[in-house]
Protein backbone atom coordinates (compact mmCIF):
# COMPACT_ATOMS: atom_id res chain seq x y z
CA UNK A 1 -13.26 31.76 -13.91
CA UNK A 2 -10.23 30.72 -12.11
CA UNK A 3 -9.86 33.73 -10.26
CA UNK A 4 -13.53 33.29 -8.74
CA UNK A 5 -12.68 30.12 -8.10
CA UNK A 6 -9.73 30.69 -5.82
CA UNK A 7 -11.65 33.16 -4.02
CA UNK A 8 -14.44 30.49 -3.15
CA UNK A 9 -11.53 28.03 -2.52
CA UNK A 10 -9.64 30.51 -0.28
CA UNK A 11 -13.17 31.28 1.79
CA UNK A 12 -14.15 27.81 2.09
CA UNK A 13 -10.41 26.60 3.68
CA UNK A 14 -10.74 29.93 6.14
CA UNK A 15 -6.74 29.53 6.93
CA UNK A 16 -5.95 30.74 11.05
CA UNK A 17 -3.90 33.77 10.72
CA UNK A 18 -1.17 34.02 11.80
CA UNK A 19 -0.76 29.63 12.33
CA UNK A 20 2.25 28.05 11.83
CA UNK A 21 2.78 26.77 8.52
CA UNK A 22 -0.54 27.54 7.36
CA UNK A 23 -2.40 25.19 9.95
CA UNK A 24 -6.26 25.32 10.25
CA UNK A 25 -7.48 26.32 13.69
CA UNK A 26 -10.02 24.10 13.44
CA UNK A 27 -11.44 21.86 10.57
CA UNK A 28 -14.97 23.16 9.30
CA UNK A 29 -17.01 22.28 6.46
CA UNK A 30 -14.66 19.90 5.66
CA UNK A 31 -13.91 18.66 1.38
CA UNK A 32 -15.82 15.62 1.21
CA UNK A 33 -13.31 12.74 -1.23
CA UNK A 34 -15.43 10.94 -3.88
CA UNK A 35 -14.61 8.26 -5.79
CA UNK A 36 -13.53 8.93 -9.77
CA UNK A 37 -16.62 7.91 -11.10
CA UNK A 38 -19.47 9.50 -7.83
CA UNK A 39 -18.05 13.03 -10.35
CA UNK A 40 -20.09 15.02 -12.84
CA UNK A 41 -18.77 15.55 -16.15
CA UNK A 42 -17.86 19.04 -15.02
CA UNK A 43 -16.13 18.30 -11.82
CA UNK A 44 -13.83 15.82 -13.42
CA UNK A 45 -12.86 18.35 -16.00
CA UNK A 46 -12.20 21.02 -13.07
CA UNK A 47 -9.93 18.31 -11.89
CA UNK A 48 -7.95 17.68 -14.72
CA UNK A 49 -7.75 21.57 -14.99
CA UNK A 50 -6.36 22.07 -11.76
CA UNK A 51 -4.00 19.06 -11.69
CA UNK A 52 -2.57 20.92 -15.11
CA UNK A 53 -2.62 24.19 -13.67
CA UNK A 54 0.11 23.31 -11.37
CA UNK A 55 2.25 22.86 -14.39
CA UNK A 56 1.81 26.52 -14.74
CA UNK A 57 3.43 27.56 -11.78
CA UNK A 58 6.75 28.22 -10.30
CA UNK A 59 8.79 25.29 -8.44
CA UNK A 60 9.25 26.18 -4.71
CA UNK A 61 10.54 23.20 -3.25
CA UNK A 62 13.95 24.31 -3.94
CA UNK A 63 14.86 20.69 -4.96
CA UNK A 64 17.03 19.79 -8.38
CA UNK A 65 15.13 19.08 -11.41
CA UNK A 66 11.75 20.95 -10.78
CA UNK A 67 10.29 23.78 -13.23
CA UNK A 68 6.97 23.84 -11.54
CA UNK A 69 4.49 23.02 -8.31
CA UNK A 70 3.35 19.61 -9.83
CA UNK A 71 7.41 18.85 -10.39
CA UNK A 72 8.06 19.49 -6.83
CA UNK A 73 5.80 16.87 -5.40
CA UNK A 74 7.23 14.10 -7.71
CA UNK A 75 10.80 15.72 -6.04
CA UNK A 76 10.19 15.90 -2.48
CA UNK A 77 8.85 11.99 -3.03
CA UNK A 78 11.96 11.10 -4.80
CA UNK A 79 13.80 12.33 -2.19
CA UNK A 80 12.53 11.19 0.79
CA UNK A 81 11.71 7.38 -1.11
CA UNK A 82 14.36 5.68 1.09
CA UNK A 83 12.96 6.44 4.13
CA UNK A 84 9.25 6.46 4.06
CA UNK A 85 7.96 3.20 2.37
CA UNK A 86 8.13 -0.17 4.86
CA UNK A 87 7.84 1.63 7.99
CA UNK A 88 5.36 2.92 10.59
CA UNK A 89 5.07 6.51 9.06
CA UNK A 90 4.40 5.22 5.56
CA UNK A 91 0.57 5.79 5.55
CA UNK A 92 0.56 8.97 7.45
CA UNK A 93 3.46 10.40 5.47
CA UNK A 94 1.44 9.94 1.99
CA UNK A 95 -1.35 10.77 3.74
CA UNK A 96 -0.17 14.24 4.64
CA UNK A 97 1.76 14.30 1.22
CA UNK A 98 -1.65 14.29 -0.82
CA UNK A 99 -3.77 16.19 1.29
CA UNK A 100 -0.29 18.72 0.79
CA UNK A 101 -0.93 18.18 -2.96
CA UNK A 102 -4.81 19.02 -2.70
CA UNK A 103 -4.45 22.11 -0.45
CA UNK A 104 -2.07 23.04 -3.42
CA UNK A 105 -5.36 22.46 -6.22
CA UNK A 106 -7.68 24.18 -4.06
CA UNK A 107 -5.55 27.43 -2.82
CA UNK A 108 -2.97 27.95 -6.47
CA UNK A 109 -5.36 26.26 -8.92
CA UNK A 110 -8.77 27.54 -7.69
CA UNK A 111 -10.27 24.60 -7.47
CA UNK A 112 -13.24 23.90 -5.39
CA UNK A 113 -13.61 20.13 -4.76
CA UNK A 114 -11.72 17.32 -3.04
CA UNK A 115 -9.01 15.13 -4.09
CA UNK A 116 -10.92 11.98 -5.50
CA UNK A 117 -9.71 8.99 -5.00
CA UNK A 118 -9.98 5.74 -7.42
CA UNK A 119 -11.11 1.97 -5.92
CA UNK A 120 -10.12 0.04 -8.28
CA UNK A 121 -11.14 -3.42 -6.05
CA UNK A 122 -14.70 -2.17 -7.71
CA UNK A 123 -13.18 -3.47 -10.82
CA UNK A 124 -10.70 -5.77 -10.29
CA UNK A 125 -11.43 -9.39 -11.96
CA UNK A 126 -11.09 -13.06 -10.91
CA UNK A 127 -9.66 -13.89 -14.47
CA UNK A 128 -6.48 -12.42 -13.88
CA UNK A 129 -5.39 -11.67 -17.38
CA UNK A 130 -8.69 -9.49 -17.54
CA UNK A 131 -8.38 -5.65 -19.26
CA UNK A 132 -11.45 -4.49 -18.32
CA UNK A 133 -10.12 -2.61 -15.18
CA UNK A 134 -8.29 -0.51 -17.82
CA UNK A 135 -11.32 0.05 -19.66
CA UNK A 136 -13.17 1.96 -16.75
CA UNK A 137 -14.06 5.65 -16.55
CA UNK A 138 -10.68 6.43 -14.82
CA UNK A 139 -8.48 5.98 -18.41
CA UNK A 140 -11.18 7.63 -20.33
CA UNK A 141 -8.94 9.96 -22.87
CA UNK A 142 -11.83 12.47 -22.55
CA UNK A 143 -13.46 12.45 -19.07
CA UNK A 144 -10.31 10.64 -17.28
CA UNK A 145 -6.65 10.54 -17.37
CA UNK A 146 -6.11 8.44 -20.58
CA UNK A 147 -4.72 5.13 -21.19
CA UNK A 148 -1.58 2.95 -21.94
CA UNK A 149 1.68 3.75 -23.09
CA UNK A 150 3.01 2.65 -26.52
CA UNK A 151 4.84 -0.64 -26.77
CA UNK A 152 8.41 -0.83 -25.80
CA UNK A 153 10.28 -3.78 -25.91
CA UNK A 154 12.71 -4.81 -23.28
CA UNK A 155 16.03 -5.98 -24.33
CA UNK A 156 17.98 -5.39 -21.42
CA UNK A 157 17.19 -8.04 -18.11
CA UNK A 158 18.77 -5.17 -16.57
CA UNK A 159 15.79 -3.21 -17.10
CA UNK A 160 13.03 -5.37 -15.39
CA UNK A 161 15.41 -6.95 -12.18
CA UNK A 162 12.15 -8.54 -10.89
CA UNK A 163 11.71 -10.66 -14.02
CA UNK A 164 7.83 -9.59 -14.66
CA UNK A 165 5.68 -10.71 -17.35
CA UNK A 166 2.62 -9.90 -19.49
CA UNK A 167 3.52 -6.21 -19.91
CA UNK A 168 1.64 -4.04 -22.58
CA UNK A 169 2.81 -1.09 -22.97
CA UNK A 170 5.80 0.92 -21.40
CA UNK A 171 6.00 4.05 -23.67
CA UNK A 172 4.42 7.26 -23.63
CA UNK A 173 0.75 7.80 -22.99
CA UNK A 174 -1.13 7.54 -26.19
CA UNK A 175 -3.94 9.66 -25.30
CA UNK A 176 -6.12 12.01 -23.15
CA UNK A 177 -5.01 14.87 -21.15
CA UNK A 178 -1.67 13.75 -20.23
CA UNK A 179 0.06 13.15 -23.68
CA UNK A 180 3.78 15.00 -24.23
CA UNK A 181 1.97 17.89 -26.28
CA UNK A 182 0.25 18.80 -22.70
CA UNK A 183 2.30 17.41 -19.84
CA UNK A 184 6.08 16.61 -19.42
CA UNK A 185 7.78 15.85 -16.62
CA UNK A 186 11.11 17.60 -15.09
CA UNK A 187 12.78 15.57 -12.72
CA UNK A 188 15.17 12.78 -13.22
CA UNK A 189 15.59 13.45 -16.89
CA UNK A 190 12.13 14.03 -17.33
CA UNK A 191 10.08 13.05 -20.11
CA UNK A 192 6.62 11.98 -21.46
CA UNK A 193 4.28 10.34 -19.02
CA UNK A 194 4.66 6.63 -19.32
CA UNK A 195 2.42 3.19 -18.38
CA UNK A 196 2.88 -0.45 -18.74
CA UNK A 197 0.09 -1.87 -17.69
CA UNK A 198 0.52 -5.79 -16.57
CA UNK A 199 -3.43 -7.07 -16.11
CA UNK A 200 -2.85 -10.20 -13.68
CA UNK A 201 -0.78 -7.68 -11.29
CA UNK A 202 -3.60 -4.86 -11.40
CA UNK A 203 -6.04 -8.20 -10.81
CA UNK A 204 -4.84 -10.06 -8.38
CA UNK A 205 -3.16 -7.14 -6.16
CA UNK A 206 -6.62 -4.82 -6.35
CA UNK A 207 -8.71 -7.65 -5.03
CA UNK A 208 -11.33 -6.82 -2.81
CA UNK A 209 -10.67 -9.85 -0.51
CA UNK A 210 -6.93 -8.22 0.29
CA UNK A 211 -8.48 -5.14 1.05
CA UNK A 212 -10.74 -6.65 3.34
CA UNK A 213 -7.82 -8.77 4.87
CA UNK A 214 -6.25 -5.73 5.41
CA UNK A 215 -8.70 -3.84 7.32
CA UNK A 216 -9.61 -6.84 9.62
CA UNK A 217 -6.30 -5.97 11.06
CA UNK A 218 -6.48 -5.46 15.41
CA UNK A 219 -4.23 -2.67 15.66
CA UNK A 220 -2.16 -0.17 13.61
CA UNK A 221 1.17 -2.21 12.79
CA UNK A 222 -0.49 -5.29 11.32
CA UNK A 223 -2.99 -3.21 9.22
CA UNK A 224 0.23 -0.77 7.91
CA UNK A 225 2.71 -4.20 7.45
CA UNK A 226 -0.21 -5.86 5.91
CA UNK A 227 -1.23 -3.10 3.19
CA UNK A 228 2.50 -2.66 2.14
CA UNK A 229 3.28 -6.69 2.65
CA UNK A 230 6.70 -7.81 1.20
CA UNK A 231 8.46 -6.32 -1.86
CA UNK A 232 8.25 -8.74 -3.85
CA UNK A 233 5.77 -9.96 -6.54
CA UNK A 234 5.27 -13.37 -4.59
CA UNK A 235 3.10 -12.02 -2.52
CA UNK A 236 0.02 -9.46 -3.66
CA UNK A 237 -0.55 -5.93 -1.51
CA UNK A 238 -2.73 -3.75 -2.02
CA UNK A 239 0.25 -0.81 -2.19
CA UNK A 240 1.40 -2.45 -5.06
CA UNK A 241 -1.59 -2.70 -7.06
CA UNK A 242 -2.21 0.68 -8.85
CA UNK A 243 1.76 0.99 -9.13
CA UNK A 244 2.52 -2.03 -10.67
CA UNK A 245 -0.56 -2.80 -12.01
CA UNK A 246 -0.98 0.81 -14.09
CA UNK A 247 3.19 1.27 -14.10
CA UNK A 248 4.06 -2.30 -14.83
CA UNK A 249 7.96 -1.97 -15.45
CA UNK A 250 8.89 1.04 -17.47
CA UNK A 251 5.89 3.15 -16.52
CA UNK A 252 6.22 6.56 -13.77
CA UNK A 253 3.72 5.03 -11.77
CA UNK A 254 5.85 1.69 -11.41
CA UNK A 255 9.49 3.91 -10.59
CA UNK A 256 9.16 3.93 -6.64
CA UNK A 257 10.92 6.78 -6.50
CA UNK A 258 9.57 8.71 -9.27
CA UNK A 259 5.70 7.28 -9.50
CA UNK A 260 4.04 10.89 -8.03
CA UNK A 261 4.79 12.11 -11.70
CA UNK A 262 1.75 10.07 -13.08
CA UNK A 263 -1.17 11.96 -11.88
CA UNK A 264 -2.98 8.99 -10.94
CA UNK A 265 -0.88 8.75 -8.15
CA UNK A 266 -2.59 10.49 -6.14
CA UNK A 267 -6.02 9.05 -6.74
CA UNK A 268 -4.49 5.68 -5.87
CA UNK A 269 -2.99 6.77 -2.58
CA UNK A 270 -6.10 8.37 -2.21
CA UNK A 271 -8.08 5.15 -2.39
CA UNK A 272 -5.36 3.96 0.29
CA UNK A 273 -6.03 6.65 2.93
CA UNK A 274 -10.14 6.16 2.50
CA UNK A 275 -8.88 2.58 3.12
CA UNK A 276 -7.61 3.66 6.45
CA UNK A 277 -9.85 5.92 7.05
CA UNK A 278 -12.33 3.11 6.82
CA UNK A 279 -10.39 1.10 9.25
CA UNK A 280 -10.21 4.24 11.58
CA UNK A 281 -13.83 4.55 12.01
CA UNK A 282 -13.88 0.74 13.32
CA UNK A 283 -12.75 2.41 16.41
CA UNK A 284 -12.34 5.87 16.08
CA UNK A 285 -11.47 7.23 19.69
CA UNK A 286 -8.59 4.60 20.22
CA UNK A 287 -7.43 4.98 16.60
CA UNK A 288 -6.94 8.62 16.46
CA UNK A 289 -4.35 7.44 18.84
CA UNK A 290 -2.69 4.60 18.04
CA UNK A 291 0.46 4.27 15.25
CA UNK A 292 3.06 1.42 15.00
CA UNK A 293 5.56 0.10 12.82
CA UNK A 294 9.43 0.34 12.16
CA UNK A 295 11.50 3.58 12.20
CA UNK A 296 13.83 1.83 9.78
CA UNK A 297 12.32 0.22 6.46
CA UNK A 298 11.11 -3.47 7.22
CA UNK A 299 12.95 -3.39 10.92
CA UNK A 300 10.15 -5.15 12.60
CA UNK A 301 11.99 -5.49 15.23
CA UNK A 302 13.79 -2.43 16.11
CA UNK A 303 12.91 0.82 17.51
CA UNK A 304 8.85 1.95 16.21
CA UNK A 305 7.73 4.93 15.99
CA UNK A 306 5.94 6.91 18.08
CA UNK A 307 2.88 9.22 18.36
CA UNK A 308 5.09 12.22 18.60
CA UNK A 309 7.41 10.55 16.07
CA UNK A 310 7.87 13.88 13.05
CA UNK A 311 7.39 13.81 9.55
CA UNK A 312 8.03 16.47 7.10
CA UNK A 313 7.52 16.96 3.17
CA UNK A 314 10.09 19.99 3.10
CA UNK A 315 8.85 23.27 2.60
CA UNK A 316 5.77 21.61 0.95
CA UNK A 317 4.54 22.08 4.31
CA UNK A 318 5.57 21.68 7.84
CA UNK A 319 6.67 19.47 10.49
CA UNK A 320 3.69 17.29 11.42
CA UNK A 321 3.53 14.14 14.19
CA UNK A 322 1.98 10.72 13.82
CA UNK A 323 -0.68 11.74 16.17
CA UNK A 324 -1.88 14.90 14.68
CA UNK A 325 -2.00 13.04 11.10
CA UNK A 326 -4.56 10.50 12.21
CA UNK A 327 -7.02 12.67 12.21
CA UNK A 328 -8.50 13.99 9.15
CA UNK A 329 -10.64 16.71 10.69
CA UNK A 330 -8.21 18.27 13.14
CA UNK A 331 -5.79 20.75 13.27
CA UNK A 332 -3.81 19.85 10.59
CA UNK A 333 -5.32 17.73 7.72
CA UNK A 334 -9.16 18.70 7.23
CA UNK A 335 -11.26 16.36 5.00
CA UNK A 336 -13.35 13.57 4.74
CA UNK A 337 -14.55 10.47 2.43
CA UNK A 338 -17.77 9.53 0.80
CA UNK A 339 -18.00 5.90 0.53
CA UNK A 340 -21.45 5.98 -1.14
């Protein structure tokens, strides 16, 4: 089954021969992104399958502390963490870094949908100390990607510096498909997958009105400085939410260097790219053009970057500029959203 299912993939992504890198000559018939819960049964359990069939394969990025494909992702993040959060390429370097990771499903793992992505403003509550965003289809141990970790106390200030409260968990996950009889990770010690979820974080930082502050945003550099914000807790952003809010303090998906080892990493960046994607179609011929922002992390007021301004994710893939990133049906990234 997997075999005919690479084929299908392989036919459907029609690759340019003989393109640099691997780059589409053009983008046709695009992979429509869904949210978690637009899925059938089926196609959430092809996910899952594909996302662990990574696991299965041999490291390439060439980086310290990878086994396999899904390691080298969490790697190439780790390594490039100092330089790619707080500034102008932030958005368009994830962006390129999960589209990277879905190419990888669809062409190694045979599988023939889209990354989905997870909106968790759908869910978010007004009573902050609310659970019931944990309790939605996305942490369903059978159908999703499980739930909480096991408690683990904190003794140590040392080991939450910002001071945060009304943790839960912090261990590893207790169930579903990414428990440590199925899934370890590799790099930086590896381990067991691990959440903390803190409630009034995932609350108050998914909110729907941030989101929507966010994308009433004129121009690219207010809408990028406004989605990442400050880092600090005293102030919500959307970036923080499923981070913080699933990874709390001693969870993957709270370690900003390590956080692409929880698998819903990539659903929550996804739900940040259909975010600007959204924002895009505002004005789509002058924002396939436009980027902004700091070269250097939180310089607001030093050099910016450009549209020719390079990013790379190492021999995930290759060199790619600001300006061919914005689009999403070009020459380089080819995809779109549903936002039924």
């Amino acid at each position: 089954m997997r075999l005919a299912k690479l084929l299908s993939s392989l036919a459907l992504l029609h690759l340019a021969s003989g393109s640099p890198h691997g780059r589409r000559a053009t983008c046709s018939n695009p992979p429509v992104r869904k949210e978690w819960r637009q899925l059938t049964v089926e196609e959430k359990a092809e996910y899952i399958e594909a996302v662990q069939c990574l696991t299965t394969l041999d490291a390439k990025s060439g980086l310290n502390g990878t086994v396999n494909r899904f390691d080298d992702f969490q790697a190439v993040h780790s390594d490039q963490t100092p330089y790619i959060h707080f500034v102008g390429h932030f958005l368009l370097w994830h962006r390129y870094f999960v589209a990277s990771y879905e190419k990888s499903l669809r062409e190694e793992c045979g599988y023939a949908g889209a990354q989905p992505y997870w909106n968790w403003s759908q869910d978010a509550s007004t009573n902050l100390s609310s659970t019931a965003i944990f309790e939605t289809e996305i942490f369903d141990p059978d159908t999703g990607f499980g739930g909480n970790g096991a408690w683990v106390a904190i003794t140590d200030a040392a080991d939450n510096p910002f001071n945060l409260t009304g943790r839960t968990g912090g261990g590893c996950v207790q169930n579903g498909p990414f428990t440590s009889d199925k899934f370890q990770l590799h790099h930086a010690g590896g381990g067991c997958l691990k959440r903390d979820y803190i409630p009034w974080i995932m609350n108050s930082f998914a909110a729907q009105s941030l989101v929507d502050h966010v994308q009433s945003q004129p121009d690219y550099t207010t809408f990028a400085r406004a989605l990442e914000n400050i880092p600090q807790f005293t102030e919500p952003n959307i970036h923080g939410s499923g981070h913080f809010g699933v990874g709390g303090v001693l969870g993957t998906l709270g370690n900003q260097y390590e956080s692409p080892g929880d698998p819903l990493f990539y659903l929550h960046h996804g739900n940040l790219d259909r975010i600007l994607w959204e924002w895009q179609q505002q004005d789509l011929p002058a924002r396939l053009h436009e980027v902004g922002g700091p070269v250097e992390p939180l310089d607001y007021s030093g050099k910016n970057v450009t549209l020719d301004f390079t990013v790379n994710i190492g021999r995930l893939a290759g060199n790619a500029t600001l300006e061919t990133l914005l689009n999403t049906e070009g020459d380089v990234l080819c995809y779109t959203y549903d936002t039924a």
